[in-house]
Protein backbone atom coordinates (compact mmCIF):
# COMPACT_ATOMS: atom_id res chain seq x y z
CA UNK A 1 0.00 0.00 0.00
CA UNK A 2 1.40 3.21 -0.89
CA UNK A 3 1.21 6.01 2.31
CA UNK A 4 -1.65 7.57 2.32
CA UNK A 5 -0.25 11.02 3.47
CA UNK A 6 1.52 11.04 0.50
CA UNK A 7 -1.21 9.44 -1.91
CA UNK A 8 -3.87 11.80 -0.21
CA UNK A 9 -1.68 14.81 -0.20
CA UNK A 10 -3.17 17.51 -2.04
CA UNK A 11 -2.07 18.84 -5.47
CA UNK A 12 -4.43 21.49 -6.22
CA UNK A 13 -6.44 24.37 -4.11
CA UNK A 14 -9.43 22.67 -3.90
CA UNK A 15 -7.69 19.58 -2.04
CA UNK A 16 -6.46 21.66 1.02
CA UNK A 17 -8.32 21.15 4.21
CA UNK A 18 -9.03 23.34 6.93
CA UNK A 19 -6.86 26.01 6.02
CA UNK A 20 -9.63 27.97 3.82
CA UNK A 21 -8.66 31.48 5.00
CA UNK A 22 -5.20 30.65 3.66
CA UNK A 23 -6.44 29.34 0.33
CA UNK A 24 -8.52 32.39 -0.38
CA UNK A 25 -5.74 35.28 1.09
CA UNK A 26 -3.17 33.40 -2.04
CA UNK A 27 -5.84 32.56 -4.65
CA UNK A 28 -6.94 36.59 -4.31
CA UNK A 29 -3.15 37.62 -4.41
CA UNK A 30 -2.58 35.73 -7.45
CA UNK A 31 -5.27 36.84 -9.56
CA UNK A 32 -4.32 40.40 -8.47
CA UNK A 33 -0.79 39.72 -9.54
CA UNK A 34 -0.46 41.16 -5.80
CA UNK A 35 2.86 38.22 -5.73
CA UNK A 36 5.46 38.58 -2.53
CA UNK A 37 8.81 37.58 -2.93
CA UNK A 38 8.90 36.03 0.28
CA UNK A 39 6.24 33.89 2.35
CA UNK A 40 6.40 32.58 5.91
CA UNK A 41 3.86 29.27 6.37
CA UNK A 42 4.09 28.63 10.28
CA UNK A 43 2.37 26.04 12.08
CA UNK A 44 2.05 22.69 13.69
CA UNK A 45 3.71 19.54 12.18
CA UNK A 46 1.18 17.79 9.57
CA UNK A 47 -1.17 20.84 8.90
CA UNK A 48 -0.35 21.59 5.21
CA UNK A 49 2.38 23.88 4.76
CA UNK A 50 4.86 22.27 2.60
CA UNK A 51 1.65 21.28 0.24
CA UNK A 52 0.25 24.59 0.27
CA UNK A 53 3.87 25.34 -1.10
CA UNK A 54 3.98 23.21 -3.60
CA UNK A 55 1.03 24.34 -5.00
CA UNK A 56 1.13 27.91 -5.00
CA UNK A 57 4.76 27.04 -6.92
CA UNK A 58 2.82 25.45 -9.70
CA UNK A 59 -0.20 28.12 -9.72
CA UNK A 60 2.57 30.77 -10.25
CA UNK A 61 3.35 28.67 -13.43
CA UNK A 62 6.80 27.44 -11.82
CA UNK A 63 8.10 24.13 -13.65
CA UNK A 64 9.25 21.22 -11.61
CA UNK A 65 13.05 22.06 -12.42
CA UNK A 66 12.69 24.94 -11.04
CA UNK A 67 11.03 24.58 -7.60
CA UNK A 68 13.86 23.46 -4.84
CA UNK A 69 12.90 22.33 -1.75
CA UNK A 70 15.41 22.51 0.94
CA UNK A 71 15.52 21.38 4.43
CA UNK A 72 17.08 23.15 6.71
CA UNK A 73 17.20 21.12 9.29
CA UNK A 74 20.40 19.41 7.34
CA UNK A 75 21.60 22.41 5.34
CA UNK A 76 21.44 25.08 8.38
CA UNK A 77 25.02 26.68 7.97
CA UNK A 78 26.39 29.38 6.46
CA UNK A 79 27.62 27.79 3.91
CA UNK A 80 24.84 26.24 2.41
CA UNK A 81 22.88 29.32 2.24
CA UNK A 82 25.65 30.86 0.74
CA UNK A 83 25.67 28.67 -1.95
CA UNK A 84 21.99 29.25 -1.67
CA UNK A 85 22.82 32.86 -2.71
CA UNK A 86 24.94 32.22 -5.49
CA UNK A 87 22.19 29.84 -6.79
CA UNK A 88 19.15 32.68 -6.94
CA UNK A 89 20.94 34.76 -9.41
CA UNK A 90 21.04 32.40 -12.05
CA UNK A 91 17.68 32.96 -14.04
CA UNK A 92 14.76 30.22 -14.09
CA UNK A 93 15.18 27.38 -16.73
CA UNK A 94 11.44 27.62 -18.16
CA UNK A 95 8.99 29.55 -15.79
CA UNK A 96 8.84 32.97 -14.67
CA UNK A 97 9.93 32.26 -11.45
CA UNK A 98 12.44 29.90 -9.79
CA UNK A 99 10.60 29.00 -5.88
CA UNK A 100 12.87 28.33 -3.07
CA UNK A 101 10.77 26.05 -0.37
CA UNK A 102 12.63 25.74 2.83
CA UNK A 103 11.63 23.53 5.54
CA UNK A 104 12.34 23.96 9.03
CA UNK A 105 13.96 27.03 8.55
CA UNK A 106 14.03 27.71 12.18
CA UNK A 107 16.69 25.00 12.56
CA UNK A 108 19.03 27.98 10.81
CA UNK A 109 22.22 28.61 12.54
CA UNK A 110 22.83 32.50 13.55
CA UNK A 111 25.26 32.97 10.71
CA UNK A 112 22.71 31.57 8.31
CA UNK A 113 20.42 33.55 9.11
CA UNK A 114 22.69 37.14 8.58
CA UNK A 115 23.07 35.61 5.62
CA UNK A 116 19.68 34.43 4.05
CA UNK A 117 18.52 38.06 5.25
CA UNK A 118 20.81 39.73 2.89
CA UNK A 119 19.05 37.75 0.30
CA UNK A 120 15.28 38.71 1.15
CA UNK A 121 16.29 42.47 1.48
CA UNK A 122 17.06 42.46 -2.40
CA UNK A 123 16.15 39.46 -3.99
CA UNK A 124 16.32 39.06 -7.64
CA UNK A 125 12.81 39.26 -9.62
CA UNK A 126 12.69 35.99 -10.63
CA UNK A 127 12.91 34.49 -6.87
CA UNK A 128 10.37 33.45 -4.27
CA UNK A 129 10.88 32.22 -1.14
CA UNK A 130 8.14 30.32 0.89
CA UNK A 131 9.89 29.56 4.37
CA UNK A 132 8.21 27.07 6.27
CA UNK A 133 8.20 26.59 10.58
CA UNK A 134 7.12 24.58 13.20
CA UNK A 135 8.31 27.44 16.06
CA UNK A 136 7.52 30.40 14.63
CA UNK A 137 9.20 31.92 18.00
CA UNK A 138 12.70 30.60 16.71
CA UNK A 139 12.41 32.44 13.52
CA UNK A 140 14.41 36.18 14.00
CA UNK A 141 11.83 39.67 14.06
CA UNK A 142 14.12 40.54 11.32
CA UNK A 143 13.27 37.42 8.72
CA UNK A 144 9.58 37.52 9.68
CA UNK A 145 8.88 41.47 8.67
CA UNK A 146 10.32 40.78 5.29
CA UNK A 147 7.74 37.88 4.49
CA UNK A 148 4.22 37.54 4.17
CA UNK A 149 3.40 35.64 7.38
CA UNK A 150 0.16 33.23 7.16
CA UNK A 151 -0.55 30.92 10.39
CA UNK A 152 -1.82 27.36 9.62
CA UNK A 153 -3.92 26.26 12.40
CA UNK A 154 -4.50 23.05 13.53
CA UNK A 155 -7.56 21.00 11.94
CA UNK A 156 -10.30 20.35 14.23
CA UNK A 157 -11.16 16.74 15.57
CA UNK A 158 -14.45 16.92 13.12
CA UNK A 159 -12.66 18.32 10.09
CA UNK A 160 -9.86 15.43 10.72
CA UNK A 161 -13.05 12.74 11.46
CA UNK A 162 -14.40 13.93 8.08
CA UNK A 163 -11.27 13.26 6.08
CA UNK A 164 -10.47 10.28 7.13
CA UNK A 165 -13.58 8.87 6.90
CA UNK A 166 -13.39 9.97 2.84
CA UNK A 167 -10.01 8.71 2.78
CA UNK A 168 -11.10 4.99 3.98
CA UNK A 169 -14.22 4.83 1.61
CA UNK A 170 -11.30 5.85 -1.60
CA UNK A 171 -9.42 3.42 -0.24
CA UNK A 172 -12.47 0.34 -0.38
CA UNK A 173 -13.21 0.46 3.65
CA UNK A 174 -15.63 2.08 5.57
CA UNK A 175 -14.97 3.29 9.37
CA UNK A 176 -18.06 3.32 12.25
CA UNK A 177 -18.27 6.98 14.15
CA UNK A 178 -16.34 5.60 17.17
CA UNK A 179 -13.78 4.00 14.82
CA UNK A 180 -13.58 7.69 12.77
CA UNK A 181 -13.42 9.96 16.10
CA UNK A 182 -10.82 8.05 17.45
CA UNK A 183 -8.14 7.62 14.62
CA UNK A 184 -9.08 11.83 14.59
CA UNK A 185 -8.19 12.21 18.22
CA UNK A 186 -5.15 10.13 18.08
CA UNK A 187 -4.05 12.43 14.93
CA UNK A 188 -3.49 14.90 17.61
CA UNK A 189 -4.06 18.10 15.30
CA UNK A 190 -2.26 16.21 12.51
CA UNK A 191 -3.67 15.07 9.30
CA UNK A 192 -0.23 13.09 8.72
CA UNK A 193 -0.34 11.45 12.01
CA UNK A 194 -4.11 10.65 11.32
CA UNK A 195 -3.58 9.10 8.05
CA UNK A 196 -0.58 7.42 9.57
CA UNK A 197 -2.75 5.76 11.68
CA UNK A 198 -5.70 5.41 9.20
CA UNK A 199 -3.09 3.43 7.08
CA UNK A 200 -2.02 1.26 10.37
CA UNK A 201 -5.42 0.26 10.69
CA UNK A 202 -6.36 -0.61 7.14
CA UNK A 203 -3.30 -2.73 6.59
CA UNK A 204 -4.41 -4.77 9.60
CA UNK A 205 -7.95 -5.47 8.42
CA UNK A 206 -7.25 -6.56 4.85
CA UNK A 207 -10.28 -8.28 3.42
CA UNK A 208 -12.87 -6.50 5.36
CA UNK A 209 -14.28 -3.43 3.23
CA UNK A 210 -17.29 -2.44 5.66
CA UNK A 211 -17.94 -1.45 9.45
CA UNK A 212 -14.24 -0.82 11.08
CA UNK A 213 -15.19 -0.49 14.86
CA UNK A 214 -13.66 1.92 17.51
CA UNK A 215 -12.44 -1.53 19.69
CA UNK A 216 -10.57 -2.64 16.57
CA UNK A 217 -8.61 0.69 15.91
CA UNK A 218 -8.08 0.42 19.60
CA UNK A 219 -6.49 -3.07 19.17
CA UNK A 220 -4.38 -1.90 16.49
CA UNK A 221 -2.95 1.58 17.73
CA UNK A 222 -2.51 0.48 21.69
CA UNK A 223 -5.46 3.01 22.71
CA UNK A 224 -7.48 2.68 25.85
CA UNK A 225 -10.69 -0.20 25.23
CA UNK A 226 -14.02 2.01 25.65
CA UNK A 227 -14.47 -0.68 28.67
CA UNK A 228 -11.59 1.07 30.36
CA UNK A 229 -12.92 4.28 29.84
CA UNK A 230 -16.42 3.73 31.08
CA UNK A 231 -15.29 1.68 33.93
CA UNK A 232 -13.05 4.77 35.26
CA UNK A 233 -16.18 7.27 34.11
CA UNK A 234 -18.54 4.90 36.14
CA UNK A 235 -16.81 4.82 39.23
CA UNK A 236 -15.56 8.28 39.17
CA UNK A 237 -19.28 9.47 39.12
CA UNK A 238 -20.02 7.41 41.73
CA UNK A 239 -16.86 8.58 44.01
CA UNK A 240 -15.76 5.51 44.49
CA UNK A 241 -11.80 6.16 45.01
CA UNK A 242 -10.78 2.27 45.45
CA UNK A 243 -12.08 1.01 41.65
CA UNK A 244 -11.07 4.39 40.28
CA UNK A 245 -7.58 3.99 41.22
CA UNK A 246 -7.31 0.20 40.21
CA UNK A 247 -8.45 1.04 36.47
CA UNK A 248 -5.83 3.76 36.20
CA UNK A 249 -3.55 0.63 37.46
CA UNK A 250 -4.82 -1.12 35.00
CA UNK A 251 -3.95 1.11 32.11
CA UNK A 252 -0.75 2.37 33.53
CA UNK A 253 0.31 -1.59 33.83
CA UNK A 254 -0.62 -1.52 29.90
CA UNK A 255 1.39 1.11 29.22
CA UNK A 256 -0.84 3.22 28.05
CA UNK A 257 -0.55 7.12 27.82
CA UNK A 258 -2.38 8.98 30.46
CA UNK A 259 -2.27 11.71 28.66
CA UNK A 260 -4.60 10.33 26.04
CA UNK A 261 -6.76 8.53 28.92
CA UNK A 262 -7.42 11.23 30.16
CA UNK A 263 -8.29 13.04 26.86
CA UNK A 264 -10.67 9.80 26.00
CA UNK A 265 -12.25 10.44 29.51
CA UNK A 266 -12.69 13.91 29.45
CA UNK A 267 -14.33 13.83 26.11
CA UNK A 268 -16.93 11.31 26.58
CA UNK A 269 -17.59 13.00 30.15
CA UNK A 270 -18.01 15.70 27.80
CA UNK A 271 -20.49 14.09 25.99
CA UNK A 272 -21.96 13.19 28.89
CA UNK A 273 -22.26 16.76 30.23
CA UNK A 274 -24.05 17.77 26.95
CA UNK A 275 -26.63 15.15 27.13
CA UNK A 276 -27.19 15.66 30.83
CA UNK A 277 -27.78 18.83 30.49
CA UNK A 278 -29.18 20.14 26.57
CA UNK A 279 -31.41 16.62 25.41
CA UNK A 280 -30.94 18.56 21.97
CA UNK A 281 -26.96 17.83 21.47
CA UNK A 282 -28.20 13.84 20.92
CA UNK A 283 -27.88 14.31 17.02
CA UNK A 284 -24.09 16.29 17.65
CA UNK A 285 -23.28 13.07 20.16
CA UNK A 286 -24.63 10.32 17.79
CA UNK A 287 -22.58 11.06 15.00
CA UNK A 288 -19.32 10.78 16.99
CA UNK A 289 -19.45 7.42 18.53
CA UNK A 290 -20.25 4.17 18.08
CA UNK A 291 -23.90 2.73 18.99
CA UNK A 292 -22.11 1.18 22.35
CA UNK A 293 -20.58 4.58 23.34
CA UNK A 294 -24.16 6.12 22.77
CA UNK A 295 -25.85 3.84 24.89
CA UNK A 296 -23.08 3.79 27.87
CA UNK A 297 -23.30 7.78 27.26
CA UNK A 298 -27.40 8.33 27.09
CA UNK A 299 -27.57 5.66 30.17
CA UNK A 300 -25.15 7.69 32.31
CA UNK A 301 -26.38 11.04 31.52
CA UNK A 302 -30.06 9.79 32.78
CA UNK A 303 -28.23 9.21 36.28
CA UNK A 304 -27.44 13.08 36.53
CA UNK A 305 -24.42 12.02 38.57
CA UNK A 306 -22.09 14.20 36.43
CA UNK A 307 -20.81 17.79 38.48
CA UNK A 308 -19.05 20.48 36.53
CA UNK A 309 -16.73 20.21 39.55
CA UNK A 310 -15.53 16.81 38.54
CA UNK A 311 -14.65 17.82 35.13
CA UNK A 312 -12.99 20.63 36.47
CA UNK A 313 -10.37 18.13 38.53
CA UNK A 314 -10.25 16.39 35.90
CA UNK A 315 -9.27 19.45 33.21
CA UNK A 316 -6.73 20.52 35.98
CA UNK A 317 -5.07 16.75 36.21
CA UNK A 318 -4.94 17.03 32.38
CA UNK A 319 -2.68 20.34 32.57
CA UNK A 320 -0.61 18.81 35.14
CA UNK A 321 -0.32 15.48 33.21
CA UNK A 322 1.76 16.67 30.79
CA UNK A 323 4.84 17.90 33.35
CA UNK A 324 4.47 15.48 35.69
CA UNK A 325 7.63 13.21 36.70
CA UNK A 326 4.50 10.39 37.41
CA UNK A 327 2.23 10.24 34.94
CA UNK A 328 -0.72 9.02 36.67
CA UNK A 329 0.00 10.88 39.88
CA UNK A 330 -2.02 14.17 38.87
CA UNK A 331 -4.86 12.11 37.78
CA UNK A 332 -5.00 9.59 40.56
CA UNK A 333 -4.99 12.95 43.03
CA UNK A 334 -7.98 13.92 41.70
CA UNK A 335 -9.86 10.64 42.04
CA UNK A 336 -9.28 11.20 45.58
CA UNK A 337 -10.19 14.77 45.85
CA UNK A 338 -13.59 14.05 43.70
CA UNK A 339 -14.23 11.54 45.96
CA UNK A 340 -13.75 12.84 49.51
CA UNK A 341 -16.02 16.26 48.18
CA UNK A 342 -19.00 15.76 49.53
């Protein structure tokens, strides 16, 4: 199987997802001949920006041989950029402009830098640089107010859900809600970690074309089981500190990350809330889990056990999670705090 990512990456304007404000701000600037010589794409890993690239290369009519891409996370010295220099004076073989795409560039060393700047204060006609950054706060003042700056944010968990739900049906297989939502949350803000994980999942299930369930993604990626989940949800609710504290045993005994436990937990308690409290968010719930989920969801919502103080704990041993020396140890204090509140 080829990878997906790369299969599914997209080509053309009308491919990019998510990042529509982008699309339009480029698409306008083209047709208005409005074209800067330098562009700054910064964002989190897996969001678009070396596609987006790549395509406004070849809307500005630039021929493969003369589009480099360059990653600066191996050619961060001074020399390489100034052989980078010497390289953008020479005029395009067959297009009207020759596109330099940089990766990384924060990984630039401080003489590089001196140097590529010298380079975007006069650049030749024919060049365009699209920089590209996953810490926008390790590129210099100095670089940034000489490009056009756009900020690719991260896709949401339903714009994800959507496209890899479109991405399984091209590829012959159809995914269940849970199984959708899930492979979206692990993604993490990532459509190349989702489709990494989309691909992990349909080269495990060869042969079967319809109905991929949530426990079977779950199997295959090492997530938490939904029993987990609704075991620690059930006796969290009823402040039971003893069988709270054994499942978070149990998953740290399976390895598992707490720090997506406690994201699995939080949003079905979410879920949870919704229902509890607005009967009208049952459509919005239904289409985001599986029929199992719905039913453990609907059933413990009835119960009106759920306190916004609870969630609250639980938002705050989230935070603390992700700095903590022992992983479970946030998480395991606020089992005990929910359950001594009366």
């Amino acid at each position: 199987m080829t990878v997906l990512y790369r299969t599914y990456r997209p080509s053309k304007w009308s491919e990019v997802v998510g990042q529509e404000s982008i699309v339009n701000a480029l698409t306008d600037a083209i047709s208005n001949k409005h074209i800067s010589h330098a562009y700054l794409f910064s964002g989190s890993r897996g969001t678009g920006k070396t596609s987006v690239a790549r395509i406004l290369a070849r809307a500005l009519d630039t021929k493969e041989e003369d589009v480099y891409e360059i990653d600066a996370a191996s050619n961060r010295g001074i020399d390489d950029i100034r052989h980078l220099r010497d390289h953008v004076a020479v005029l395009p073989f067959n297009s009207p402009y020759k596109v330099y795409i940089i990766d990384e560039v924060h990984m630039l060393s401080k003489d590089a830098w001196n140097a590529l700047l010298k380079t975007l204060e006069e650049p030749p006609q024919h060049v365009i640089f699209i920089l590209a950054t996953t810490e926008l706060d390790k590129v210099p003042e100095t670089i940034i107010s000489r490009c056009q700056t756009f900020t690719f944010k991260r896709p949401s968990r339903d714009v994800i859900r959507i496209h890899v739900s479109a991405i399984a049906k091209k590829e012959g297989h159809t995914l269940d809600a849970g199984a959708a939502d899930l492979i979206a949350l692990l993604g993490d803000g990532s459509f190349r970690d989702a489709l990494g994980n989309l691909e992990k999942v349909l080269s495990s299930v060869k042969g079967k074309s319809a109905g991929i369930k949530r426990s079977e993604v779950e199997a295959i990626t090492g997530a938490p089981r939904s029993e987990l989940i609704n075991d620690f949800i059930t006796h969290v609710l009823a402040k039971d500190a003893d069988k709270s504290l054994t499942v978070i045993s149990k998953a740290v005994e399976s390895g598992l990350s707490m720090n997506i436990f406690l994201t699995l937990v939080l949003e079905k308690m979410r879920l949870i809330l919704l229902i509890q409290n607005s009967p009208s968010s049952v459509a919005y719930v239904k289409a985001r889990v599986s029929d199992d989920d719905m039913a453990f969801i609907s059933t413990t919502a009835a119960k009106k056990l759920l306190t916004t103080h609870m969630l609250s704990s639980l938002l705050q041993a989230a935070i603390e999670t992700a700095r903590a020396s022992i992983e479970s140890l946030p998480l395991e204090i606020a089992v005990v705090n929910i359950a001594a509140k009366v």
